[in-house]
Protein backbone atom coordinates (compact mmCIF):
# COMPACT_ATOMS: atom_id res chain seq x y z
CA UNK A 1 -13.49 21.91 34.20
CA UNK A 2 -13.01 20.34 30.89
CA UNK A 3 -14.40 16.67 30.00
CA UNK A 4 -11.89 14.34 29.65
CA UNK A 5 -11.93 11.47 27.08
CA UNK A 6 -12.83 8.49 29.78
CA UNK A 7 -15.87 10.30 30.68
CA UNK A 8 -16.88 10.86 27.23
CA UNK A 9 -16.88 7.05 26.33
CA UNK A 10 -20.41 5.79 27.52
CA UNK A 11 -21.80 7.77 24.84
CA UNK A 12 -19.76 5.30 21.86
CA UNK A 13 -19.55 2.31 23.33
CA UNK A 14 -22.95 0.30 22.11
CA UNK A 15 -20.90 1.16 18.53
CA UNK A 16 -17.65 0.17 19.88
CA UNK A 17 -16.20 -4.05 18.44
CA UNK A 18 -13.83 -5.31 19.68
CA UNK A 19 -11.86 -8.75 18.57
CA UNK A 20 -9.36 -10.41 20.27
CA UNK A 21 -5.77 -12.53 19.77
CA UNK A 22 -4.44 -15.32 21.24
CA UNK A 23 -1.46 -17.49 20.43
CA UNK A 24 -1.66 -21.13 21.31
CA UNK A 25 -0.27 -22.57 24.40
CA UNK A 26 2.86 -24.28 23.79
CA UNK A 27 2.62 -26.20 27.73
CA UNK A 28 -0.15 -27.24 29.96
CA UNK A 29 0.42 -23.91 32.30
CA UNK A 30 0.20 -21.62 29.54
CA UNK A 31 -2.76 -23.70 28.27
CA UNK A 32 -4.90 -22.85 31.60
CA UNK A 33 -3.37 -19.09 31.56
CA UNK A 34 -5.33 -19.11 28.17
CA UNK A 35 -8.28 -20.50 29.11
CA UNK A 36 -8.62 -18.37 32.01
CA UNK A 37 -7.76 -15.36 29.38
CA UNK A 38 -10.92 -16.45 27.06
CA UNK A 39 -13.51 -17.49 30.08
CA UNK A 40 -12.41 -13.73 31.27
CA UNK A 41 -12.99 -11.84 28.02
CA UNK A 42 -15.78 -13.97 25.98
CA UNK A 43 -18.57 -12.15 28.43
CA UNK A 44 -17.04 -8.82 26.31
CA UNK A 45 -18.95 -10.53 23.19
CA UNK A 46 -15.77 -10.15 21.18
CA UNK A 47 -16.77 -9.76 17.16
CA UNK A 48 -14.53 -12.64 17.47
CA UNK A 49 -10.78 -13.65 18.44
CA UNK A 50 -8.12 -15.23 16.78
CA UNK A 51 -5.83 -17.80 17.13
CA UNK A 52 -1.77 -17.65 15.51
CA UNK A 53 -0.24 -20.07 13.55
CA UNK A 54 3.46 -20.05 13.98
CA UNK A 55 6.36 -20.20 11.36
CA UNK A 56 6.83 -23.07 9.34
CA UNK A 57 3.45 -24.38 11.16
CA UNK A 58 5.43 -24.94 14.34
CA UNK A 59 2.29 -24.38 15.93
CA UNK A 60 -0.50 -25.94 13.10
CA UNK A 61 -1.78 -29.29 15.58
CA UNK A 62 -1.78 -26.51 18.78
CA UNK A 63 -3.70 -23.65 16.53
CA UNK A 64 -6.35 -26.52 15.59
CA UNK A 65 -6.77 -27.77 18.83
CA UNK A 66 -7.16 -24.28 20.35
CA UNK A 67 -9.39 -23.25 17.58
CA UNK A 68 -11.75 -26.66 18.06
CA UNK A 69 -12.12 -25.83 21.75
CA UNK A 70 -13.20 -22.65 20.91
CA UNK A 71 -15.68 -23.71 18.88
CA UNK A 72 -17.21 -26.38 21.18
CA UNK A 73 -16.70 -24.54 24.65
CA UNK A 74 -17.82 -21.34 24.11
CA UNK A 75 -20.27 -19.22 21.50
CA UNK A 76 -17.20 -17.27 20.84
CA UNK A 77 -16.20 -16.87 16.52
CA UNK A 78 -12.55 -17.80 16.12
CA UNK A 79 -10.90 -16.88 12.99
CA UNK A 80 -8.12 -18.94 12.56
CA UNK A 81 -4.48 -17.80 10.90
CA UNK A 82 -2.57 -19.25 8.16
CA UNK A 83 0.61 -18.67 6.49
CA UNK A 84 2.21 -19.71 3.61
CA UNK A 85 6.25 -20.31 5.02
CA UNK A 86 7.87 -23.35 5.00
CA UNK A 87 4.50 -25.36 3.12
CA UNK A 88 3.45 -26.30 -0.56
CA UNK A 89 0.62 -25.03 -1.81
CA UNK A 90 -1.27 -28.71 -1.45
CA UNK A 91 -0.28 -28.65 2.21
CA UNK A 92 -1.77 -24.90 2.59
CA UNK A 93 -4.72 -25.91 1.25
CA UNK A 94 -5.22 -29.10 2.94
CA UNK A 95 -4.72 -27.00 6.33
CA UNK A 96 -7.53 -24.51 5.00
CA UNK A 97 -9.85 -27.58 4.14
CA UNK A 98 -9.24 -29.51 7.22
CA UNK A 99 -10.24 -25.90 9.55
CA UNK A 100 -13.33 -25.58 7.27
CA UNK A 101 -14.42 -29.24 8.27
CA UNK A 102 -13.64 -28.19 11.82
CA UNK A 103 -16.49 -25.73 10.96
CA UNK A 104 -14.19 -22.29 10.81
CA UNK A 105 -15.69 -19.60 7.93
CA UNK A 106 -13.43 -17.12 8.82
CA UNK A 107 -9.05 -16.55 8.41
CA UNK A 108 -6.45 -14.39 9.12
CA UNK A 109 -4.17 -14.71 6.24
CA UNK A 110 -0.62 -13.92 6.78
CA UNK A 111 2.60 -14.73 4.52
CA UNK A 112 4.34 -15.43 8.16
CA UNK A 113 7.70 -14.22 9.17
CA UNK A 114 10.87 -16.63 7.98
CA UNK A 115 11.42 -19.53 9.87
CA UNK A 116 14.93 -18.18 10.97
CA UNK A 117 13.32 -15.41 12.60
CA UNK A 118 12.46 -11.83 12.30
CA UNK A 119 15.31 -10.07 9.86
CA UNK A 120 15.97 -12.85 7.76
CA UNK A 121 15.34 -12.66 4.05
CA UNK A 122 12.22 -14.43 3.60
CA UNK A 123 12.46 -17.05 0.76
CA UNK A 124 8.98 -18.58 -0.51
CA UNK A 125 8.91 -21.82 0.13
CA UNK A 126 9.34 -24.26 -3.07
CA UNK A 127 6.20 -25.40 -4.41
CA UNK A 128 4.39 -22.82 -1.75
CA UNK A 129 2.42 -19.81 -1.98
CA UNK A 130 4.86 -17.17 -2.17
CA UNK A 131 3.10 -14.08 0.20
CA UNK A 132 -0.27 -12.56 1.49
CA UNK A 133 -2.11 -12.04 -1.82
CA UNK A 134 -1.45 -16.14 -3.18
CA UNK A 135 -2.72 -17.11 0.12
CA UNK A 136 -5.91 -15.23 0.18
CA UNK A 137 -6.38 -16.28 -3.36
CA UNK A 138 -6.30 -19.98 -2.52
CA UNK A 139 -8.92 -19.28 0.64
CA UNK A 140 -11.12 -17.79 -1.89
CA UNK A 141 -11.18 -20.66 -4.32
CA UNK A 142 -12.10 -22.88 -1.56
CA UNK A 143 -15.24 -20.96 -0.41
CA UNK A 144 -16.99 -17.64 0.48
CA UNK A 145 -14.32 -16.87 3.64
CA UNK A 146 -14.24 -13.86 5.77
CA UNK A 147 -10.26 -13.41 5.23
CA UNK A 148 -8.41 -11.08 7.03
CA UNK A 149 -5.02 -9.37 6.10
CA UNK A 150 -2.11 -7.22 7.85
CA UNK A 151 -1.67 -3.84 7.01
CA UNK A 152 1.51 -1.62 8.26
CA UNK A 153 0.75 2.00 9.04
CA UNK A 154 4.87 2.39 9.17
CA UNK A 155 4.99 0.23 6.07
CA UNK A 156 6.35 -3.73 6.34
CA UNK A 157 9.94 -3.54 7.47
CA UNK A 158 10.97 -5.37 4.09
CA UNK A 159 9.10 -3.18 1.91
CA UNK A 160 11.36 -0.12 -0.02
CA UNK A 161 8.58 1.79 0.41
CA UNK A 162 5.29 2.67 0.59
CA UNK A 163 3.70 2.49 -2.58
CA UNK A 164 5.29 -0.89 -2.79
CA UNK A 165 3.26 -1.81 0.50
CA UNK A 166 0.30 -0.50 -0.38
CA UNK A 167 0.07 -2.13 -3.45
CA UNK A 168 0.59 -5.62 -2.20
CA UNK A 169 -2.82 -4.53 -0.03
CA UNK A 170 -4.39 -4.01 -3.15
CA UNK A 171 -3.66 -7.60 -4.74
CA UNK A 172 -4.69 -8.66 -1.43
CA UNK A 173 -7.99 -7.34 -1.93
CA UNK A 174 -8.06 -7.88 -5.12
CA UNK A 175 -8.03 -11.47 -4.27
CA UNK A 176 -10.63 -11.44 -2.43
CA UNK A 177 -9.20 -9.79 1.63
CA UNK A 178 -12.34 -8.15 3.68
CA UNK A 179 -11.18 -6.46 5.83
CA UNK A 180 -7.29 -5.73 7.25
CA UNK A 181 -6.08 -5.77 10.46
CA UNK A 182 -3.06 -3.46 11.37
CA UNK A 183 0.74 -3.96 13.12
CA UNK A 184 0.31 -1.93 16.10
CA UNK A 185 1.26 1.27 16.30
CA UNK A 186 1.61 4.07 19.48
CA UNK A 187 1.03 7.36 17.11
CA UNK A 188 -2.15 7.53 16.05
CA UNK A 189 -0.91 10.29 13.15
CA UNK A 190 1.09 7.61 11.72
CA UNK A 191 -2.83 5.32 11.43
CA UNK A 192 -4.93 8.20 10.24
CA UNK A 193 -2.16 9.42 7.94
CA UNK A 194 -1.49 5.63 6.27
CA UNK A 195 -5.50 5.01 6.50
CA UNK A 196 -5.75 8.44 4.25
CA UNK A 197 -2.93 7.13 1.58
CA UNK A 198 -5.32 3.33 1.31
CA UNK A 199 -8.15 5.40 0.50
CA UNK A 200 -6.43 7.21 -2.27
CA UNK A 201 -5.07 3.99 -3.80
CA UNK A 202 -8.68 3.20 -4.20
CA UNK A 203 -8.71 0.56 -1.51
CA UNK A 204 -12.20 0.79 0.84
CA UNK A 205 -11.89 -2.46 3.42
CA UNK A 206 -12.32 -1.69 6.70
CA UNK A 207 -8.59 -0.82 8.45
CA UNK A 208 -8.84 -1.97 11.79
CA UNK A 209 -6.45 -0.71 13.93
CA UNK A 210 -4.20 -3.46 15.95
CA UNK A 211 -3.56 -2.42 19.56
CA UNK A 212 -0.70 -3.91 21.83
CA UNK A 213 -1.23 -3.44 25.40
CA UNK A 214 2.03 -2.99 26.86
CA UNK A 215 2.57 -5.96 29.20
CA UNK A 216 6.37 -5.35 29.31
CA UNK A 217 7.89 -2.19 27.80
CA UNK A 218 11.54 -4.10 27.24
CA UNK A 219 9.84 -6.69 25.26
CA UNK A 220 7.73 -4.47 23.70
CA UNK A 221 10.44 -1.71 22.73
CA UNK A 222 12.79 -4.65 21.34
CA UNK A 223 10.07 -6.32 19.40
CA UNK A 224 8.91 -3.17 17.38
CA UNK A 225 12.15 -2.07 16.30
CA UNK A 226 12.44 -5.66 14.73
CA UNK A 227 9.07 -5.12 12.85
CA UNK A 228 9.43 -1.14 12.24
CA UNK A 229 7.00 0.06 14.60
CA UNK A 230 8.06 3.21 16.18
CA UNK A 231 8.29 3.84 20.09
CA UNK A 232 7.69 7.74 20.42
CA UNK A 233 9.63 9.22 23.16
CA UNK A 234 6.92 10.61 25.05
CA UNK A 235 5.33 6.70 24.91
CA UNK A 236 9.11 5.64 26.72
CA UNK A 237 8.56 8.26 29.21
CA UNK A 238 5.68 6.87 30.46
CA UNK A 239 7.27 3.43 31.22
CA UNK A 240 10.65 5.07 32.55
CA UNK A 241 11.90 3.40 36.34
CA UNK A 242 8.93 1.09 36.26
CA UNK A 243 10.85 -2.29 35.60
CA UNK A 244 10.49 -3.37 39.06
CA UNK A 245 6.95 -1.89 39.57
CA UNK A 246 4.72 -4.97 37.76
CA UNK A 247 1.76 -3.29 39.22
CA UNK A 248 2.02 0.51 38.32
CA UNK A 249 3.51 -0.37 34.94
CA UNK A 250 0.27 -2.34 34.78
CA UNK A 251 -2.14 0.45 35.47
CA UNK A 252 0.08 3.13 33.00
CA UNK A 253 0.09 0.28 30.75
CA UNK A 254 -3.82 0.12 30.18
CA UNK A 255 -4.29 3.70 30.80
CA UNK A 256 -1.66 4.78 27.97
CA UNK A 257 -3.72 1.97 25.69
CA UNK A 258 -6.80 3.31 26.84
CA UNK A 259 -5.83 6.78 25.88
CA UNK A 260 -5.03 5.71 22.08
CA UNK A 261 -7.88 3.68 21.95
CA UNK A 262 -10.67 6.81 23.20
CA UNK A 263 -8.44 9.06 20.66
CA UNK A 264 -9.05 7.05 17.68
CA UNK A 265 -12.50 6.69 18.82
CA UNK A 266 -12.43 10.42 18.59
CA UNK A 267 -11.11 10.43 14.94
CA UNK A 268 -14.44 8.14 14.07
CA UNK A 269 -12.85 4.77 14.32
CA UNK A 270 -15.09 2.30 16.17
CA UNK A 271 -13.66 -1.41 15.15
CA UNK A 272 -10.23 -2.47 17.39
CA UNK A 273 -8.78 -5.38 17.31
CA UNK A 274 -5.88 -6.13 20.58
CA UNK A 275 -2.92 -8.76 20.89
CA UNK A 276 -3.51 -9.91 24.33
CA UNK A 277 -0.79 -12.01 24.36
CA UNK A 278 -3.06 -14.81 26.32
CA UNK A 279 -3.54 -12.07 28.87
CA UNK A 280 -6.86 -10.99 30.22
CA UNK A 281 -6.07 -8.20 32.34
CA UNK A 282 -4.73 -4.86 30.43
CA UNK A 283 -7.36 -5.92 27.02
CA UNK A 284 -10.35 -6.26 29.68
CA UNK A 285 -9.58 -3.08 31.61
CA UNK A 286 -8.93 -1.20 28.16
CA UNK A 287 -12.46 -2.29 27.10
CA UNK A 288 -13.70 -1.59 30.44
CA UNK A 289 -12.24 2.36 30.12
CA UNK A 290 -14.00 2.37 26.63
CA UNK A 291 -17.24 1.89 28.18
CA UNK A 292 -17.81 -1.79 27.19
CA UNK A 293 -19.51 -3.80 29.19
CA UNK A 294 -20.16 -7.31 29.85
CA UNK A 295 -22.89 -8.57 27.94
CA UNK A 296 -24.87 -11.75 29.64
CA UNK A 297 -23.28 -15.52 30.73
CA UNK A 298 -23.95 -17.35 27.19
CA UNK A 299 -20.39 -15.96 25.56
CA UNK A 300 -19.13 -19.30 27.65
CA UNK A 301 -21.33 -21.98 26.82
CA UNK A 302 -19.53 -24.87 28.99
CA UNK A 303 -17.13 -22.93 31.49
CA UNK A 304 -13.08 -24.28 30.48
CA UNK A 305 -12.10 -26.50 33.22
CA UNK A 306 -8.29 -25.03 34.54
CA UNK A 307 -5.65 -27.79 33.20
């Protein structure tokens, strides 16, 4: 009988990291849901997670506040994310200066959708940085950052094309960006093949793939044809008469994610990062599939009370 990929995994996971998102809670429900989601995935030993920072810093006082609990709750890293809409460049900074007092070393550096929402033209902001590459410039003048970028294997939505894409990466790194994390994707030719044109534009950071588990396949299908991430058909047919099933879609959900995760593995790719979208369950059973493994009590150093 041939081995299947799940029963392959033990022998990759001690080189297996992982890192996880999280968005900030806009209400005191969704700020226990969240807490719940870190106390349940922190024993994973995350590389770290990350925390969003909405348009126009609609979310900047809930981001810094999530981050800061992070940091004195648990022994978890959290990177926080910036971006540059709707904000001078001396209000950027002063946001990047007041999360390095907080005691953060490490960014996610974003130019952020518009403020109107995704599809809009984005406009810089006046007197702002104007994208991804000005922003990780300014992080760099401040201090020796770990500063992480987007990268789009199916190219940014606004971009003509790719060489135009690909060479905003560059400046990016050029600037000073260590590593990139990428829009996620559900073809794994479309990552290797974009991951093969970086490397010929002479650009070596570390590509990590970003990986959406597939909490609800409307939502998801509707969000990535707003960004320009393609839904394969065979993906669709996975999800098909399961709108009213919340629990199978849940196990196809982390077995499809599980699936692209052990094939990348497969193509030598060993760093993952996953939107979780405050959500403990499909991202811990994913990592479970992949053979990792909870490492000890101490990722939690005083357990989050529930709100």
């Amino acid at each position: 009988m041939p081995q299947s990929r799940f029963s392959r995994q033990p022998d990759t996971a001690g080189k297996l990291r992982v890192s996880f998102e999280f968005f900030p809670p806009k209400t005191d429900a969704m700020e226990a849901r969240l807490w719940e989601t870190v106390t349940r995935l922190a024993p994973l030993s995350p590389a770290f997670v990350s925390v969003t920072y909405g348009a126009g810093g609609s979310t900047r006082e809930r981001t810094a506040r999530t981050v800061k609990r992070i940091l004195d709750e648990t022994a978890l890293t959290p990177v926080a994310h910036m971006t540059c809409v709707d904000a001078t460049r001396e209000e950027v900074d002063q946001v990047i200066a007041e999360f390095v007092d907080m005691g953060v070393s490490r960014f996610v550096a974003l130019r952020g959708d518009p403020s109107a929402g995704l599809g809009e033209a984005y406009q810089p902001y006046p007197g702002g940085y104007a994208n991804g590459a000005e922003l990780v410039g300014a992080m760099r003048r401040q201090g020796d950052f770990d500063i992480s970028v987007s990268a789009y294997p199916e190219k940014h939505p606004e971009s003509p094309d790719f060489a135009t894409d690909i060479d905003m990466l560059k400046r990016k790194v050029d600037n000073g960006a260590t590593r990139a994390i990428t829009q996620f994707f559900f073809d794994n030719d479309v990552y290797e093949r974009y991951v093969e044109r970086v490397r010929r534009a002479g650009i070596y950071i570390p590509i990590v793939p970003g990986i959406l588990p597939v909490h609800n396949f409307t939502q998801v299908a509707n969000f990535a044809g707003r960004c320009g991430a393609r839904v394969p058909a065979w993906f669709a047919e996975r999800f098909e008469g399961l709108e009213n099933e919340p629990e199978i879609h849940a196990l196809v959900a982390s077995a499809v994610a599980a699936e692209q995760v052990l094939d990348l593995i497969e193509r030598g790719v060993d760093d993952f990062h996953f939107y979780t979208m405050n959500r403990a369950e499909l991202p811990y059973a994913i990592s479970h599939m992949i053979g990792l493994r909870p490492r000890g009590g101490d990722a939690v150093a005083n357990q989050p009370a529930a709100a």
